[in-house]
C-alpha atoms as a PDB file:
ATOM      1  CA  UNK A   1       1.191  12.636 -12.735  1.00  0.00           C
ATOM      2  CA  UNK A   2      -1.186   9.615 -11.717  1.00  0.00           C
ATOM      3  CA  UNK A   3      -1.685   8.807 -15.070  1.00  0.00           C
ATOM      4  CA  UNK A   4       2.736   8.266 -15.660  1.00  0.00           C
ATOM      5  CA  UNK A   5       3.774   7.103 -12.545  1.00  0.00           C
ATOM      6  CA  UNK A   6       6.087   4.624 -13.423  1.00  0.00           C
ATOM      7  CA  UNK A   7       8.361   7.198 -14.880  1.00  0.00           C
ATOM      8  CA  UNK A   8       7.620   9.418 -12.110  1.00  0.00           C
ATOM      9  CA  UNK A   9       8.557   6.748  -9.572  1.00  0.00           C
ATOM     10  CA  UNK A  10      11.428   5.652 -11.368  1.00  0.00           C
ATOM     11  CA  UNK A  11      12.590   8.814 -11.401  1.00  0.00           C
ATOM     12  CA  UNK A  12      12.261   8.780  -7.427  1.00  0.00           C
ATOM     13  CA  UNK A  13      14.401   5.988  -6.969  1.00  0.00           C
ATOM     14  CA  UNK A  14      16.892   7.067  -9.229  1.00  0.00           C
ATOM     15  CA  UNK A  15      17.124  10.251  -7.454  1.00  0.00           C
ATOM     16  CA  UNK A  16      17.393   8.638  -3.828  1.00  0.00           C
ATOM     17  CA  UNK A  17      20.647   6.473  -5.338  1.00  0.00           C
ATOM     18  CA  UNK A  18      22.220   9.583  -6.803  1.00  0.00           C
ATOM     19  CA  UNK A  19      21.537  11.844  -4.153  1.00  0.00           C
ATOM     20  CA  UNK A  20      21.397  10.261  -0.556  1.00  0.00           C
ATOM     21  CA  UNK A  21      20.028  13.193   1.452  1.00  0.00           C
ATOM     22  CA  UNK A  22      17.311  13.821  -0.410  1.00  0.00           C
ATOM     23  CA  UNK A  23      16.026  10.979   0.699  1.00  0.00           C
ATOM     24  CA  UNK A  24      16.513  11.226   4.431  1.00  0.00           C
ATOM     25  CA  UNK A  25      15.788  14.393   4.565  1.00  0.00           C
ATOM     26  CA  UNK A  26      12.603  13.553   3.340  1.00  0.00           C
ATOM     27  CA  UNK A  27      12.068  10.655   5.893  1.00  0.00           C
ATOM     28  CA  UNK A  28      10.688  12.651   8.521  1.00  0.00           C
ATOM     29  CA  UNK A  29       8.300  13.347   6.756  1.00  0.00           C
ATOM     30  CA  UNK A  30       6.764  10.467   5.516  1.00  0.00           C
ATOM     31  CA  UNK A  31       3.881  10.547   7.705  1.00  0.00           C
ATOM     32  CA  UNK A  32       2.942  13.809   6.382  1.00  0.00           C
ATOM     33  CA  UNK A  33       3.143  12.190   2.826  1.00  0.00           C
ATOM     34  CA  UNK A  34       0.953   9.605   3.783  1.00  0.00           C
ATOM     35  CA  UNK A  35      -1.591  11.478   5.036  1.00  0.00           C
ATOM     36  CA  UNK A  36      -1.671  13.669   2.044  1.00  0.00           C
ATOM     37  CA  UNK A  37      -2.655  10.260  -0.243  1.00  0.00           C
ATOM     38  CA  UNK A  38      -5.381   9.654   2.573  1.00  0.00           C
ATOM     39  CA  UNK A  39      -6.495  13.511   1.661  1.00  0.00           C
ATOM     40  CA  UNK A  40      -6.865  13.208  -1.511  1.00  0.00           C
ATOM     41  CA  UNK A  41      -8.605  10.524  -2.027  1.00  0.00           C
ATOM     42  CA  UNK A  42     -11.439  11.505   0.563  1.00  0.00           C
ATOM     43  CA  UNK A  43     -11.973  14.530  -0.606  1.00  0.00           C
ATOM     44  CA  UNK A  44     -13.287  12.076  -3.745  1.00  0.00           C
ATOM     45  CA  UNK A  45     -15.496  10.139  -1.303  1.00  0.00           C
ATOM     46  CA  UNK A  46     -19.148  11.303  -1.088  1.00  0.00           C
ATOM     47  CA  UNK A  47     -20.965  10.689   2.462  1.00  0.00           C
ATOM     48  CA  UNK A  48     -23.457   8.391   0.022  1.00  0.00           C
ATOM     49  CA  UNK A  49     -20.039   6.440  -1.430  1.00  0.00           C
ATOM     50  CA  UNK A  50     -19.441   5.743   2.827  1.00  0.00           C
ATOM     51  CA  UNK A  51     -22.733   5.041   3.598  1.00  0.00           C
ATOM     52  CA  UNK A  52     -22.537   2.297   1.210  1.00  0.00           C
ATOM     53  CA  UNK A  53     -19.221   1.163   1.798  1.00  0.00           C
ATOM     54  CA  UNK A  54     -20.900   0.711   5.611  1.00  0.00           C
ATOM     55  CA  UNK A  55     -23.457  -1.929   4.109  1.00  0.00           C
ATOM     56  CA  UNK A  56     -20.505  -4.298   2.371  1.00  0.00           C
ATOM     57  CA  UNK A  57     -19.054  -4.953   6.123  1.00  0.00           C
ATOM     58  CA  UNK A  58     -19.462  -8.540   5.389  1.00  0.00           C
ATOM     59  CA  UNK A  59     -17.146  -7.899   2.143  1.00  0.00           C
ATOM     60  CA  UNK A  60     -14.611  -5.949   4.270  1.00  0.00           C
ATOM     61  CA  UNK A  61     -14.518  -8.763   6.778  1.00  0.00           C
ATOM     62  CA  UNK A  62     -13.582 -11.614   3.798  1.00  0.00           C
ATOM     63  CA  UNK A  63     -10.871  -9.243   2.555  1.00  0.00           C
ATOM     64  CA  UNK A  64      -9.381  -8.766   5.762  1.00  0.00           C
ATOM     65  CA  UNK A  65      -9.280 -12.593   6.606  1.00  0.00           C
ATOM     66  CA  UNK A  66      -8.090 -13.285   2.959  1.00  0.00           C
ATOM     67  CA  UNK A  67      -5.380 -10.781   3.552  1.00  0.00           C
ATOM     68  CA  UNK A  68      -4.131 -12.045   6.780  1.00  0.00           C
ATOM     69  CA  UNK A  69      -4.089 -15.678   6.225  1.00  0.00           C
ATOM     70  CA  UNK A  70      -3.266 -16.143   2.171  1.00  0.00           C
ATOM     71  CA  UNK A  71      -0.390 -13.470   2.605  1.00  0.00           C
ATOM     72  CA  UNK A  72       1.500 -14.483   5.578  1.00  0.00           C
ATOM     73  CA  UNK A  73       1.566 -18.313   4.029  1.00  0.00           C
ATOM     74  CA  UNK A  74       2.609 -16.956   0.584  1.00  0.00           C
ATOM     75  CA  UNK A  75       5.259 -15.122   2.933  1.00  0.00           C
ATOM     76  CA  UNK A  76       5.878 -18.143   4.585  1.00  0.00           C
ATOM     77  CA  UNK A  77       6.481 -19.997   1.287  1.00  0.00           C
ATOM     78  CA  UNK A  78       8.835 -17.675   0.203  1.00  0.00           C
ATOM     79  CA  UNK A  79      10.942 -17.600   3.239  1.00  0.00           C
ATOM     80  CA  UNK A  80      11.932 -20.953   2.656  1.00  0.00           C
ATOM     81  CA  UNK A  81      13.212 -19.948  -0.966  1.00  0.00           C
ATOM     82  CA  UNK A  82      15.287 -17.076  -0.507  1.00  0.00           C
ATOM     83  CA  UNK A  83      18.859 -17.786  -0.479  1.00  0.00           C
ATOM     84  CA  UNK A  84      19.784 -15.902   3.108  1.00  0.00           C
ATOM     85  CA  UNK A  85      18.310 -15.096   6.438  1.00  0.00           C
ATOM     86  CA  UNK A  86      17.936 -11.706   6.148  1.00  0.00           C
ATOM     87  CA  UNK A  87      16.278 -11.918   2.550  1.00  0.00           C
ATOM     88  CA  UNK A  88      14.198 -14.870   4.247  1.00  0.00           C
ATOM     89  CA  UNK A  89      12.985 -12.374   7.101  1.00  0.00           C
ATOM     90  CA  UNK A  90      12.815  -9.683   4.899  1.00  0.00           C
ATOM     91  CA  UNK A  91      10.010 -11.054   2.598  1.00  0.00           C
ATOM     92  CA  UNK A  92       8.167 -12.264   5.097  1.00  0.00           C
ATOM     93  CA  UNK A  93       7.944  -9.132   7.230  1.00  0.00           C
ATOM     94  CA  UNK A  94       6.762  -7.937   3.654  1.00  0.00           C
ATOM     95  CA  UNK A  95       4.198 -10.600   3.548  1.00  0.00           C
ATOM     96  CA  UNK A  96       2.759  -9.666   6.813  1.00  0.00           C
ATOM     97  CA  UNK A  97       2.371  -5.951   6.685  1.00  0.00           C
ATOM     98  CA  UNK A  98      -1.060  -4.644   6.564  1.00  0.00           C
ATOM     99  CA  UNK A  99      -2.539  -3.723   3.428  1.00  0.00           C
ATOM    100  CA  UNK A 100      -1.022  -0.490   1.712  1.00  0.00           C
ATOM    101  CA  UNK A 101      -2.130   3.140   2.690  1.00  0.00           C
ATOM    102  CA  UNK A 102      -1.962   3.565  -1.010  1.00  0.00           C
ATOM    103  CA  UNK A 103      -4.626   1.401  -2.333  1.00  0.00           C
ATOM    104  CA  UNK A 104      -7.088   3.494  -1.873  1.00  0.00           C
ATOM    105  CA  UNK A 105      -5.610   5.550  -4.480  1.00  0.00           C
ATOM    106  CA  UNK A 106      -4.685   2.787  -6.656  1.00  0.00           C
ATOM    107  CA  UNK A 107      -8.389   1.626  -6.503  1.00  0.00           C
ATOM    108  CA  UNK A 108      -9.540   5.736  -7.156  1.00  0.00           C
ATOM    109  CA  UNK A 109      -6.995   5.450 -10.228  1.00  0.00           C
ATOM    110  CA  UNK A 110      -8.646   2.067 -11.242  1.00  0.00           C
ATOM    111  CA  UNK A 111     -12.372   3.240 -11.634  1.00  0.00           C
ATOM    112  CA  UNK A 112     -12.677   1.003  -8.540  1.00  0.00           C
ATOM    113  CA  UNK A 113     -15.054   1.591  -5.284  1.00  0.00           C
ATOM    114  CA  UNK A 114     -12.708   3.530  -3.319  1.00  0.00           C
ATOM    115  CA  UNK A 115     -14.657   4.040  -0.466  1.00  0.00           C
ATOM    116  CA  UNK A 116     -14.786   0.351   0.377  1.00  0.00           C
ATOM    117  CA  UNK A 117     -11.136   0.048  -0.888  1.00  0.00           C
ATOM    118  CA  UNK A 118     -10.328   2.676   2.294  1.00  0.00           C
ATOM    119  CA  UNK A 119     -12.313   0.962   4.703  1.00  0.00           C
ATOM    120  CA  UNK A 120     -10.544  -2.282   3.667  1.00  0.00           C
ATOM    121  CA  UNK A 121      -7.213  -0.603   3.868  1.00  0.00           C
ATOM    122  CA  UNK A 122      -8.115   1.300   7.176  1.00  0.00           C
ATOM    123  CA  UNK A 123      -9.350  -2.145   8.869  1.00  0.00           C
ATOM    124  CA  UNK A 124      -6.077  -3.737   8.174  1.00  0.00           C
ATOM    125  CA  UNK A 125      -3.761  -1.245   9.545  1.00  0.00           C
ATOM    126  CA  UNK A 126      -5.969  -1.678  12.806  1.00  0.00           C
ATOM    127  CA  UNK A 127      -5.426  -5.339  12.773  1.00  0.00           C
ATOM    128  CA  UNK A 128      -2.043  -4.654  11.999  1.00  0.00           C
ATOM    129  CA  UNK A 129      -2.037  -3.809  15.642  1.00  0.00           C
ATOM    130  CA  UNK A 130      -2.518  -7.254  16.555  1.00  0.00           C
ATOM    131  CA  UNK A 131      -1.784  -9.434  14.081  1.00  0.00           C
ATOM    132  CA  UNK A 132       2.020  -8.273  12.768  1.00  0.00           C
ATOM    133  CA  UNK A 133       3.332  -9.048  16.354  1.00  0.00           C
ATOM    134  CA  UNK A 134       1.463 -12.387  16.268  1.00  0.00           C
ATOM    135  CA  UNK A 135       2.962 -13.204  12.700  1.00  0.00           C
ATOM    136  CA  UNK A 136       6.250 -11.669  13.975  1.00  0.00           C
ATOM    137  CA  UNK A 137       6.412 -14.354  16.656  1.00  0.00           C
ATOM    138  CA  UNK A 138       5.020 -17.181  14.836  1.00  0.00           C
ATOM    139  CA  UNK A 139       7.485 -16.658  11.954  1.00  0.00           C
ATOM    140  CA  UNK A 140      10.661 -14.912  13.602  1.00  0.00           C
ATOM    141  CA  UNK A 141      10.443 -16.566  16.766  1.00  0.00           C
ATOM    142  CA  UNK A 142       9.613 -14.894  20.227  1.00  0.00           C
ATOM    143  CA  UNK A 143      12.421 -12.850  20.675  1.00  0.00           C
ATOM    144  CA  UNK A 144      11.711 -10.499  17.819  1.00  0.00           C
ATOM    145  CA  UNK A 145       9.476  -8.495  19.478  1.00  0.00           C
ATOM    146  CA  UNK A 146       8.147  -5.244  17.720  1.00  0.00           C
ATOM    147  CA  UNK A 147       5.778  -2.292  20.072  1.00  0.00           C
ATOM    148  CA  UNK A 148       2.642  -1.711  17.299  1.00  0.00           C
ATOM    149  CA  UNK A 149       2.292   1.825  19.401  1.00  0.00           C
ATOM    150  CA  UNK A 150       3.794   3.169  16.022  1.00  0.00           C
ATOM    151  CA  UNK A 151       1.348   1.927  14.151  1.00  0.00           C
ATOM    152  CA  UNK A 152      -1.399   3.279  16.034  1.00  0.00           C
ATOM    153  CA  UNK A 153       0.484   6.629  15.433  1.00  0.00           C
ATOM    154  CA  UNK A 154       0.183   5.444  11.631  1.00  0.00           C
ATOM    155  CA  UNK A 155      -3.417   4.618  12.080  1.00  0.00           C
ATOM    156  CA  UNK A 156      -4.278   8.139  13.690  1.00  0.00           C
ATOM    157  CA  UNK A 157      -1.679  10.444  12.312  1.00  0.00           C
ATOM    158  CA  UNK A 158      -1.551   9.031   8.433  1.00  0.00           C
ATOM    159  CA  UNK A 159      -4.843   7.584   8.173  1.00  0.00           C
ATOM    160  CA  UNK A 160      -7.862   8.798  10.260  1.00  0.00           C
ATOM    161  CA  UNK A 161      -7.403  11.856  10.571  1.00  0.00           C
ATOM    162  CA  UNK A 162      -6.956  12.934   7.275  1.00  0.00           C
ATOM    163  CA  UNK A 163     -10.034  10.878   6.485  1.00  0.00           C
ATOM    164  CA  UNK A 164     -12.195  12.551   8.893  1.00  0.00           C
ATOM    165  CA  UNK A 165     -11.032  15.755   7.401  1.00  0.00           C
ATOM    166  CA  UNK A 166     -11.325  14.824   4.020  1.00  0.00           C
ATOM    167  CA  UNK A 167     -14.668  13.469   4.160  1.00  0.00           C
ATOM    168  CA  UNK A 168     -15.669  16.431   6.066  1.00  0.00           C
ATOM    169  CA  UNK A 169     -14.825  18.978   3.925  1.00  0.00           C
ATOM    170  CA  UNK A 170     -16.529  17.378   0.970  1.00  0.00           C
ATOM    171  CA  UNK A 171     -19.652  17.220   2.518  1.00  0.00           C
ATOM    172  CA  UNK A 172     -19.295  20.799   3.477  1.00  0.00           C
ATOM    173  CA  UNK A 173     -18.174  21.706   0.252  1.00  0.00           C
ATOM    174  CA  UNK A 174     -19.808  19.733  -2.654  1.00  0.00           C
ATOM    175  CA  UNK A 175     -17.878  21.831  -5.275  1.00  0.00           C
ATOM    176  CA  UNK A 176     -14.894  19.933  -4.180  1.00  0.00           C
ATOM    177  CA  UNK A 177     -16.003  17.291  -6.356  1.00  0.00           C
ATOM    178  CA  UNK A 178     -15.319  19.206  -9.191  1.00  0.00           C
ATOM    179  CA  UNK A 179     -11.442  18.994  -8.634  1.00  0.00           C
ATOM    180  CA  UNK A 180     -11.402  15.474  -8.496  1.00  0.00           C
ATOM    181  CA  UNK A 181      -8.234  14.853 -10.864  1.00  0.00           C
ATOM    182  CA  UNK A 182      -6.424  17.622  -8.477  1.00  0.00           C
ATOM    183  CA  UNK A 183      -6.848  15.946  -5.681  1.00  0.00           C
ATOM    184  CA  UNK A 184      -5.877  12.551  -7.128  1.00  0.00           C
ATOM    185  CA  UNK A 185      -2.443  14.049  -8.587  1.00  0.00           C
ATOM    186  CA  UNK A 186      -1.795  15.391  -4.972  1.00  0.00           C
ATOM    187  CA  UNK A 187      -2.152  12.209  -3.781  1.00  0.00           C
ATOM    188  CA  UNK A 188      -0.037  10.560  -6.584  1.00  0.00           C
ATOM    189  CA  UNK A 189       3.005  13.521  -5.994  1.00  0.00           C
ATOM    190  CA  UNK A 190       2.727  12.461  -2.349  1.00  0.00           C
ATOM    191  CA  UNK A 191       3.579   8.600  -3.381  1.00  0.00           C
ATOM    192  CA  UNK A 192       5.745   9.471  -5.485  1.00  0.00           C
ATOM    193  CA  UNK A 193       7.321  11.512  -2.312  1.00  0.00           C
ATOM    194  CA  UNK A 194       7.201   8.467  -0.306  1.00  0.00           C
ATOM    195  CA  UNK A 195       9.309   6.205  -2.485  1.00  0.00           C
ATOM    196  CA  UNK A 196      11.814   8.958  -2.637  1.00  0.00           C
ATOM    197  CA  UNK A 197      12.313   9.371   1.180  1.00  0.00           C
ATOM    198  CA  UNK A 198      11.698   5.074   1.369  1.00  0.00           C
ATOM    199  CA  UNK A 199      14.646   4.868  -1.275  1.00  0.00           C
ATOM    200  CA  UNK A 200      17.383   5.336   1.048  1.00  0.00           C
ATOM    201  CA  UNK A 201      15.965   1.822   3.109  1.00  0.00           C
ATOM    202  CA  UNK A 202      16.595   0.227  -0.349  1.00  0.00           C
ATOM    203  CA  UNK A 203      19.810   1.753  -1.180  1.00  0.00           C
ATOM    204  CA  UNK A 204      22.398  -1.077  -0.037  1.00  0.00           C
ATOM    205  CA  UNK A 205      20.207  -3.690  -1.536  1.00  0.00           C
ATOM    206  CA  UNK A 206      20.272  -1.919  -4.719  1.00  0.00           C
ATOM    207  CA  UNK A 207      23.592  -1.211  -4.898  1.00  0.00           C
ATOM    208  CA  UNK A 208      24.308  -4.977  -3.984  1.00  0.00           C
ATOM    209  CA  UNK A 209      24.527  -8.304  -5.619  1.00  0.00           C
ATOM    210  CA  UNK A 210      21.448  -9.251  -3.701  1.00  0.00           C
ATOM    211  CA  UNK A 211      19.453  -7.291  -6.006  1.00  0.00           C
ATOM    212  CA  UNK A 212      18.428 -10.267  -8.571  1.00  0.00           C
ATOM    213  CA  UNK A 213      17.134 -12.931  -5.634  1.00  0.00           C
ATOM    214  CA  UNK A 214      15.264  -9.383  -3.656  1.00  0.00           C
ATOM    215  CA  UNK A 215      13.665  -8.707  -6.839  1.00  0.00           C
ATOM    216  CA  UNK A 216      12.538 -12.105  -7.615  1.00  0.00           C
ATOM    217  CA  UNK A 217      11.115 -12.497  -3.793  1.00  0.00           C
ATOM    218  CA  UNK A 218       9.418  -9.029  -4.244  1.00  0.00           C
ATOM    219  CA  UNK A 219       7.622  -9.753  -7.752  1.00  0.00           C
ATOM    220  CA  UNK A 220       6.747 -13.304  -6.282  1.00  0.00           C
ATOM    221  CA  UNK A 221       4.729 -11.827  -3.639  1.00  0.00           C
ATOM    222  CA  UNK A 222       3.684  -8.944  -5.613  1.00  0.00           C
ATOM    223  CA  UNK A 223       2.526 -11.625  -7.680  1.00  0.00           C
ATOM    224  CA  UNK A 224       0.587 -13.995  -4.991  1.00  0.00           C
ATOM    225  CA  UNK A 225      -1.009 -11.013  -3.611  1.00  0.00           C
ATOM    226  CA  UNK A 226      -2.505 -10.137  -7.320  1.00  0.00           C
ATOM    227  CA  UNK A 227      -3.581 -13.671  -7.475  1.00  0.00           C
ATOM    228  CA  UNK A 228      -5.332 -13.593  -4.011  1.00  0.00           C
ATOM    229  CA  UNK A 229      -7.332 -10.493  -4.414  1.00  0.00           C
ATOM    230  CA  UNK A 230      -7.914 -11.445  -8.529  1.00  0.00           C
ATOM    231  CA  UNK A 231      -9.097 -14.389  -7.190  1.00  0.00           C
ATOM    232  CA  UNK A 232     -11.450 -13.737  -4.658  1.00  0.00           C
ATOM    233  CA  UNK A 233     -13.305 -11.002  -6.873  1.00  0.00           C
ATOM    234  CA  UNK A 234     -14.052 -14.146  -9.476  1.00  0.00           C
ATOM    235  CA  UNK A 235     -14.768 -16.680  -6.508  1.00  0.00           C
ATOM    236  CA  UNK A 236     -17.484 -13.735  -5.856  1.00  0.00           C
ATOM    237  CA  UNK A 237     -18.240 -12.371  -8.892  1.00  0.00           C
ATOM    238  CA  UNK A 238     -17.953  -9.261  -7.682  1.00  0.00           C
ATOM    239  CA  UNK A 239     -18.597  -6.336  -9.795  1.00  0.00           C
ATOM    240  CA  UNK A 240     -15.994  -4.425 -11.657  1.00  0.00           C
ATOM    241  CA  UNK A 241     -15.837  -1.489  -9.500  1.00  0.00           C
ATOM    242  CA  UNK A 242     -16.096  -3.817  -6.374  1.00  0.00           C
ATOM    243  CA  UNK A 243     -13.793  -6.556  -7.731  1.00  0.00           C
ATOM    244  CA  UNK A 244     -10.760  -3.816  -8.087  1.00  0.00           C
ATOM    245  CA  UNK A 245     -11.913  -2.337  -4.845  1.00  0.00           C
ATOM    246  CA  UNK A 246     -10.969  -5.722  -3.023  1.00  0.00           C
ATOM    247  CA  UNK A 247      -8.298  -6.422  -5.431  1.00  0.00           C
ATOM    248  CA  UNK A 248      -5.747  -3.926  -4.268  1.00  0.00           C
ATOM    249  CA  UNK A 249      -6.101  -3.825  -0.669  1.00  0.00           C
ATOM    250  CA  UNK A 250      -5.326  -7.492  -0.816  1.00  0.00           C
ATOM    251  CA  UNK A 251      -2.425  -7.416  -3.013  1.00  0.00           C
ATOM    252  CA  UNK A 252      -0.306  -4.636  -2.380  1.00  0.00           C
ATOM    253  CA  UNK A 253       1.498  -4.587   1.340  1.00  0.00           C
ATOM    254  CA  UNK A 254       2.563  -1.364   3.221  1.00  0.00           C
ATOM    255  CA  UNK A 255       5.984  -1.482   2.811  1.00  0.00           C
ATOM    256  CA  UNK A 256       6.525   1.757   5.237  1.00  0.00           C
ATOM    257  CA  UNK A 257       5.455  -0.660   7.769  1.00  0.00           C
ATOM    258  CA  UNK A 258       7.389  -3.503   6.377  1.00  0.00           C
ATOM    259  CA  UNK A 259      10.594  -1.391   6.728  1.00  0.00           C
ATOM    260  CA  UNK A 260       9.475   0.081  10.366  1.00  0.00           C
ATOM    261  CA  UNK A 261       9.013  -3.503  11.872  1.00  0.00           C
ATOM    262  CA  UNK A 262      12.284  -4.579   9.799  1.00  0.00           C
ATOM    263  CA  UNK A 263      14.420  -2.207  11.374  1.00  0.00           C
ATOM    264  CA  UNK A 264      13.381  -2.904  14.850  1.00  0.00           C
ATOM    265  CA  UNK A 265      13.720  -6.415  14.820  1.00  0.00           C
ATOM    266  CA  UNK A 266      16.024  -7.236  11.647  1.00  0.00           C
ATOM    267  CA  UNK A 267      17.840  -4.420  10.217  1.00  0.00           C
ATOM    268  CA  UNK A 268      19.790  -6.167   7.448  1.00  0.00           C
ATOM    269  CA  UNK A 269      16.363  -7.138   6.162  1.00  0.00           C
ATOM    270  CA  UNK A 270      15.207  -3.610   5.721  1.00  0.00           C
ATOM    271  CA  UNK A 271      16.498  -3.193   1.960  1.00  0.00           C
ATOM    272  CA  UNK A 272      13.750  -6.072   1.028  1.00  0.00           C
ATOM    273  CA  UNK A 273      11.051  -4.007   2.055  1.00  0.00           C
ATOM    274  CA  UNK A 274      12.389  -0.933   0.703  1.00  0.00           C
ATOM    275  CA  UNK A 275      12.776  -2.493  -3.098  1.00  0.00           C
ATOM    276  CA  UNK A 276       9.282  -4.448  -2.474  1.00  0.00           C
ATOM    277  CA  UNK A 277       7.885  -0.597  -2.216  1.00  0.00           C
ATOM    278  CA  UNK A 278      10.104   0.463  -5.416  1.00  0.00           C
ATOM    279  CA  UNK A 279       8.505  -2.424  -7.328  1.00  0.00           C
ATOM    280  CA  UNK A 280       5.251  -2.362  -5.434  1.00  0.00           C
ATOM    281  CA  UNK A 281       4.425   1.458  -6.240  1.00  0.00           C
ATOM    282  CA  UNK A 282       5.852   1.339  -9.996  1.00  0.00           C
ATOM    283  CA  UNK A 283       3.783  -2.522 -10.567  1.00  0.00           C
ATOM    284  CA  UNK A 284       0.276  -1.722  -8.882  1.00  0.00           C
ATOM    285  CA  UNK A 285       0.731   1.912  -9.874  1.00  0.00           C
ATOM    286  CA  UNK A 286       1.158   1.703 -13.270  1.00  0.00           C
ATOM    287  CA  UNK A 287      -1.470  -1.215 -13.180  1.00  0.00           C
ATOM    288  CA  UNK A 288      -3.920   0.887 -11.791  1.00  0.00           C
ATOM    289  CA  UNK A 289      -3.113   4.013 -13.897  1.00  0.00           C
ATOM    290  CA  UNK A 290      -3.889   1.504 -17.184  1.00  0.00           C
ATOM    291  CA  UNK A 291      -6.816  -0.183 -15.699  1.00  0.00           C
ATOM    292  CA  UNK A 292      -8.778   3.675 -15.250  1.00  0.00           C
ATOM    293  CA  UNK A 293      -7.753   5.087 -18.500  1.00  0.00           C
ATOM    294  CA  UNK A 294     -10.267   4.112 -20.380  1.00  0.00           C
ATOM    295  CA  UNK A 295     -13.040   4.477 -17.990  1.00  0.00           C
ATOM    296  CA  UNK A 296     -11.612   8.008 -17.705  1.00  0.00           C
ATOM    297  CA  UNK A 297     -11.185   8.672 -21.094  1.00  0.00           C
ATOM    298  CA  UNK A 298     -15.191   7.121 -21.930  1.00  0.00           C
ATOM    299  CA  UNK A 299     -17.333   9.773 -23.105  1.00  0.00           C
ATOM    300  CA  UNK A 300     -20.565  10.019 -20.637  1.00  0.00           C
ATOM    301  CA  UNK A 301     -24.003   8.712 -21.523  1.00  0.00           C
ATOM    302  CA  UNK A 302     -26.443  10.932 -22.279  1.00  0.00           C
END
């Protein structure tokens, strides 16, 4: 599955137009989904792969300011392009969600250092604490006000603890290891999961004439987030493994979030974030799937 997951996604969405309650009977459990992508790419993650991921702090640190200062003024920027106010908030609450719970995978997919990809990702959703209500104010105005108590729940529910009990069980049981692919395609069925239940955010916007100028605002910042983290792995010269590691954290946004903080403080400009996670999963996903096939597919040295 993580190898074809354009089709697999598009097959999602497709499914969430034609059939409405499967997606939201799905939405409850979204959190659930989540986790399971956090699962299965720990049980990948070696305590050595963390220990090391603990020495590039300084590396996490860039990422996360990169993240929360290029994004939100690419956001910005495309506010003032989109055509109405809701597509205008809509693309910028995308541009100031916290990096994706999904590039972890996307890096594991890549061939990239997903260890420090997760602690990048994991950092972000705990700034995201902070930081989206700051952006929310700055951009929105003060009286869009948004309680980050649910994503602390995120942070816990979707994020640490399945960590914790990932990493755990691999360094209880070594032999884990030897499942690795398993584990990834749970974690790729559980995206996949995810953009079925987020479908039904995306619906309307789909369904509308709004689609072409949404699409374009989506694949811009899609776009200006690539650039961003492509960009600081040359500025660097990072590594292959480390360059992709930054790379995805920094260009993909969590578009769960995005819709969350939508809904509570602009519903019409929920169906942005919804098709920004349509295009988001299919673009980065499919990019990702390429970028570790050959790695994959690379016979071992003797």
């Amino acid at each position: 599955m993580r190898h074809r997951l354009l089709f697999w996604v598009t097959l999602a969405a497709l499914l969430g137009l034609a059939v409405p309650a499967s997606s939201s009977n799905l939405a409850p459990l979204v959190p659930v989904f989540l986790a399971g992508q956090v699962l299965g790419v720990a049980l990948n993650l070696t305590p050595l792969e963390l220990r090391s991921a603990g020495r590039r702090l300084p590396l996490i640190g860039l990422v996360l300011l990169v993240q929360w200062t290029v994004l939100p003024a690419v956001g910005f920027g495309l506010r003032a392009l989109a055509p109405t106010p809701a597509l205008a908030a809509g693309i910028l609450i995308c541009a100031i969600a916290p990096a994706e719970i999904t590039s972890g995978l996307m890096v594991a997919l890549a061939g990239g250092d997903a260890a420090v990809a997760t602690a990048c990702m994991a950092g972000s959703l705990a700034l995201s604490t902070v930081l989206v209500p700051l952006w929310l104010t700055v951009g929105l105005g003060a009286g869009s006000r948004f309680d980050p108590a649910s994503l602390v729940a995120e942070l816990g529910l979707s994020v640490l603890l399945p960590l914790l009990v990932g990493v755990g069980l691999r360094a209880r049981f070594p032999r884990l290891g030897g499942w690795r692919h398993l584990w990834l395609d749970m974690s790729a069925a559980c995206l996949v999961l995810v953009v079925l239940a987020g479908t039904g955010h995306a619906r309307g916007a789909l369904l509308s004439g709004a689609i072409l100028p949404i699409s374009a605002l989506a694949l811009a910042l899609l776009l200006g987030g690539g650039v961003a983290g492509w960009g600081l792995g040359r500025v660097l010269a990072l590594p292959r493994r480390a360059a992709v590691a930054v790379g995805f954290p920094i260009g993909v946004r969590e578009f769960g979030v995005a819709i969350a903080v939508a809904v509570a403080v602009r519903p019409p400009a929920a169906g942005v974030a919804g098709v920004y996670g349509i295009l988001m999963v299919a673009g980065a996903g499919t990019l990702a799937s390429w970028l570790g096939r050959p790695r994959e597919s690379k016979p071992a040295s003797p």
